[in-house]
C-alpha atoms as a PDB file:
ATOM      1  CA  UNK A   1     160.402 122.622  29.794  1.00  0.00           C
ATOM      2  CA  UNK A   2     159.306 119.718  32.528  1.00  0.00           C
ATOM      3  CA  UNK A   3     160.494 115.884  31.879  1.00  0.00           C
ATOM      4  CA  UNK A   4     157.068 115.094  31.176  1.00  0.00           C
ATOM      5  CA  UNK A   5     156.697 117.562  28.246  1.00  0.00           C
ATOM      6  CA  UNK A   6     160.229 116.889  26.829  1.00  0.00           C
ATOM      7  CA  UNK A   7     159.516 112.774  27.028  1.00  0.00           C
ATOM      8  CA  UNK A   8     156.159 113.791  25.086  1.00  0.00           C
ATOM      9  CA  UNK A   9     158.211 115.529  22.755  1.00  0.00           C
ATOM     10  CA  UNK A  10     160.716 113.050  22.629  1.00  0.00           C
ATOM     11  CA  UNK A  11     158.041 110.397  21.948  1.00  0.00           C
ATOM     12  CA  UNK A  12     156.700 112.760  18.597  1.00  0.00           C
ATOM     13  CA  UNK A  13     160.180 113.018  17.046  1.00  0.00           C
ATOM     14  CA  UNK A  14     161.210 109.669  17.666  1.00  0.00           C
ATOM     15  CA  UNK A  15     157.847 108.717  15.945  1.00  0.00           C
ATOM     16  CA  UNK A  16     158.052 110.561  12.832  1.00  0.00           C
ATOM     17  CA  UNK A  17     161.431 110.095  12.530  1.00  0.00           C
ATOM     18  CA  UNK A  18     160.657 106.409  12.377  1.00  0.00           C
ATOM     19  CA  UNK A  19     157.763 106.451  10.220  1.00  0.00           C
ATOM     20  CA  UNK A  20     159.903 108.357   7.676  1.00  0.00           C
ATOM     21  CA  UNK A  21     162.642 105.740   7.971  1.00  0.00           C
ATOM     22  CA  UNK A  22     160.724 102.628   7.891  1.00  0.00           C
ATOM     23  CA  UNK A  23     157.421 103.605   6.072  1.00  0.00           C
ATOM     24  CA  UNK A  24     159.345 103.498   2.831  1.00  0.00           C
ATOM     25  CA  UNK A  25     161.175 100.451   3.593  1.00  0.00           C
ATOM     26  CA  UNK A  26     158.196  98.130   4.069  1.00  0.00           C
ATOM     27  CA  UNK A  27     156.307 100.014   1.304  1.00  0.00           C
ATOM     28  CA  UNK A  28     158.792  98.738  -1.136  1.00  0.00           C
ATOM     29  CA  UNK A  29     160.063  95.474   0.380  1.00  0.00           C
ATOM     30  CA  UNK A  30     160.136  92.525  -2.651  1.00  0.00           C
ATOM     31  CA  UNK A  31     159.176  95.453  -5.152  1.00  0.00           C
ATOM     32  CA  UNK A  32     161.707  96.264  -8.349  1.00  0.00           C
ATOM     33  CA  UNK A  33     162.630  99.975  -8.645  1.00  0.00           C
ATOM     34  CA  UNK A  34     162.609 101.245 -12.317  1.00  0.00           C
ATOM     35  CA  UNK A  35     165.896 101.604 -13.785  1.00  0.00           C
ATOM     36  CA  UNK A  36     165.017 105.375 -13.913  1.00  0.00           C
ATOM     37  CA  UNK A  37     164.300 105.760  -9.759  1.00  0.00           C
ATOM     38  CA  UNK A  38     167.727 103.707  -9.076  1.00  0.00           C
ATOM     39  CA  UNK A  39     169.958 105.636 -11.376  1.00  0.00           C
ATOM     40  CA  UNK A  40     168.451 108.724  -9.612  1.00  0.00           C
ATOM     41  CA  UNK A  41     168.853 106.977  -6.079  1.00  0.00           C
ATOM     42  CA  UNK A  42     172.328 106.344  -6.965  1.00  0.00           C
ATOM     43  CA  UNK A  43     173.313 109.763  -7.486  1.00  0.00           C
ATOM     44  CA  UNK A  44     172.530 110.588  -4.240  1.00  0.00           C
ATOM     45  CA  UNK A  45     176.020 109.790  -2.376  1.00  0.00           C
ATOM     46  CA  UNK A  46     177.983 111.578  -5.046  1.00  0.00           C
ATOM     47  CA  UNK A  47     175.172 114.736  -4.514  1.00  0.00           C
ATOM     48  CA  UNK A  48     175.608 114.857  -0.964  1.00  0.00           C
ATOM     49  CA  UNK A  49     179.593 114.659  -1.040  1.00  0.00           C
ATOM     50  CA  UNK A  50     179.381 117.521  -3.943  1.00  0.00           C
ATOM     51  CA  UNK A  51     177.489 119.754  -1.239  1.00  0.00           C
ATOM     52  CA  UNK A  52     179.627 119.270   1.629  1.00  0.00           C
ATOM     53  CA  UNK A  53     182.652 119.740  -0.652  1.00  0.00           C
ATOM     54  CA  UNK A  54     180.745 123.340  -1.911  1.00  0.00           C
ATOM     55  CA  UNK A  55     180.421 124.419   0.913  1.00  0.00           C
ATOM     56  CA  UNK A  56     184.209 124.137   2.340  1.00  0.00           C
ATOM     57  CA  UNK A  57     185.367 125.776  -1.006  1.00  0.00           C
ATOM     58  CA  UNK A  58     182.754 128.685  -1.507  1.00  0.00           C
ATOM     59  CA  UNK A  59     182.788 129.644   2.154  1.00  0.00           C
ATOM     60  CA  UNK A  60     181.977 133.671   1.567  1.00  0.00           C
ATOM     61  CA  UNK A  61     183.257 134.615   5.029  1.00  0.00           C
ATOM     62  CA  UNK A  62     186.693 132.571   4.056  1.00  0.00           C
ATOM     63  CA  UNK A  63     187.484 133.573   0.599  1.00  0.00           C
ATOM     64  CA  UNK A  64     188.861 130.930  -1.382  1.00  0.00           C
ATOM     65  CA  UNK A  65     192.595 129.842  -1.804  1.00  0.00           C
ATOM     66  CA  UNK A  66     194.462 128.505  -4.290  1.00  0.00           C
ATOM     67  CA  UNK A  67     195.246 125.638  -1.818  1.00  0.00           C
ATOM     68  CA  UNK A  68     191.671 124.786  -2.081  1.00  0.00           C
ATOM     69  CA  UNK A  69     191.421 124.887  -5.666  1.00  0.00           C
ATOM     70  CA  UNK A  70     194.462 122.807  -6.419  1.00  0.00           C
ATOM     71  CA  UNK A  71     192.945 120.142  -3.596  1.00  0.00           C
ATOM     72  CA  UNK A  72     190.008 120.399  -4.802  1.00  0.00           C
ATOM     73  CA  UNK A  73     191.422 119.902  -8.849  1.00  0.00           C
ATOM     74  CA  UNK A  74     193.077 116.633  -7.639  1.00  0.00           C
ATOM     75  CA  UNK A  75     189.949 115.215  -6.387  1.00  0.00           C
ATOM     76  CA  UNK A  76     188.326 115.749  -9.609  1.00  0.00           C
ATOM     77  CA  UNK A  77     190.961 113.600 -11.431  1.00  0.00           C
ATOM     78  CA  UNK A  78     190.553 110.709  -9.144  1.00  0.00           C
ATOM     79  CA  UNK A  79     187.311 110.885  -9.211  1.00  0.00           C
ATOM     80  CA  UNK A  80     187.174 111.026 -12.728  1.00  0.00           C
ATOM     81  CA  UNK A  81     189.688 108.425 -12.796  1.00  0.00           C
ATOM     82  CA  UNK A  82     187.966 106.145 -10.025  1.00  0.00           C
ATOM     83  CA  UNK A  83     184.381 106.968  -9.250  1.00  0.00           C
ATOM     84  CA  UNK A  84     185.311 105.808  -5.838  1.00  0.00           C
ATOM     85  CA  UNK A  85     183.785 108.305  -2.672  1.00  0.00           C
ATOM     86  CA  UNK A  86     186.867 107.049  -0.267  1.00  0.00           C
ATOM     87  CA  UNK A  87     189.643 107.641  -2.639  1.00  0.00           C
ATOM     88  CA  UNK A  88     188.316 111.051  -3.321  1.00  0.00           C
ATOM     89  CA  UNK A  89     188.024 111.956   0.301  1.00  0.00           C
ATOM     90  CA  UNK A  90     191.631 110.353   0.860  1.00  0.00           C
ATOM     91  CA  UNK A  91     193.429 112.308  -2.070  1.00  0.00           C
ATOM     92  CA  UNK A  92     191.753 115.421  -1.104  1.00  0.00           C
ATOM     93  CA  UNK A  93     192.555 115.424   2.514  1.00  0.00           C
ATOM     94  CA  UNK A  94     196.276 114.833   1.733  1.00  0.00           C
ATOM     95  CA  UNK A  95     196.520 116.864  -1.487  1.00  0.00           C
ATOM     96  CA  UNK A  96     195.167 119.857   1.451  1.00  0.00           C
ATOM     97  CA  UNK A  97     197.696 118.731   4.371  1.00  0.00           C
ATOM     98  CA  UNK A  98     200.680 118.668   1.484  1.00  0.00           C
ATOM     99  CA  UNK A  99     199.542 121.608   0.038  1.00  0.00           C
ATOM    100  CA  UNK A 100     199.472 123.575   3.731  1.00  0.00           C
ATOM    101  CA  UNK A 101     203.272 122.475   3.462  1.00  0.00           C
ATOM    102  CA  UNK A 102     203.888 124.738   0.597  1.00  0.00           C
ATOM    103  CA  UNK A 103     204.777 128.643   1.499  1.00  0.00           C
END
């Protein structure tokens, strides 16, 4: 691939990618969602966390361990507890790193 056609493809991707990004934006500036569209908006974080979370756990090539399970049991209480994204990801990644401690 020359410079020339990866600028034009460059140019294309940066485009869309743009479009995508801001099209919505100004399409909705000054505009009130319905209470329906932001609760579904706002379960988007807590989606996207859940999926990257899956993933770790349910990994079919690395079988799951109990260290993963207790880890991962300790982030449901806080986040039961909280709601907060942060404090989940804190008390998970330490409840792992203790648990690794344990024979």
């Amino acid at each position: 691939m020359s410079w020339g056609d990866f600028l034009v493809f460059y140019v294309c991707v940066l485009a869309v990618i743009l479009a995508c990004r801001c099209v919505p934006l100004l399409a909705l500036k000054g505009r009130e969602l319905s209470p329906r569209v932001s609760e579904a908006l706002g379960l988007i974080p807590p989606a996207a966390f859940a999926a990257l979370v899956a993933n770790d756990l349910f990994d079919p090539a690395g079988g799951l361990s109990w260290r993963q399970l207790a880890a991962a049991g300790a982030v449901v209480v806080v986040a039961r507890r909280t709601g907060s994204l942060i404090w989940c990801a804190l008390v998970g990644m330490a409840a792992y790193a203790l648990l690794t401690l344990v024979p």
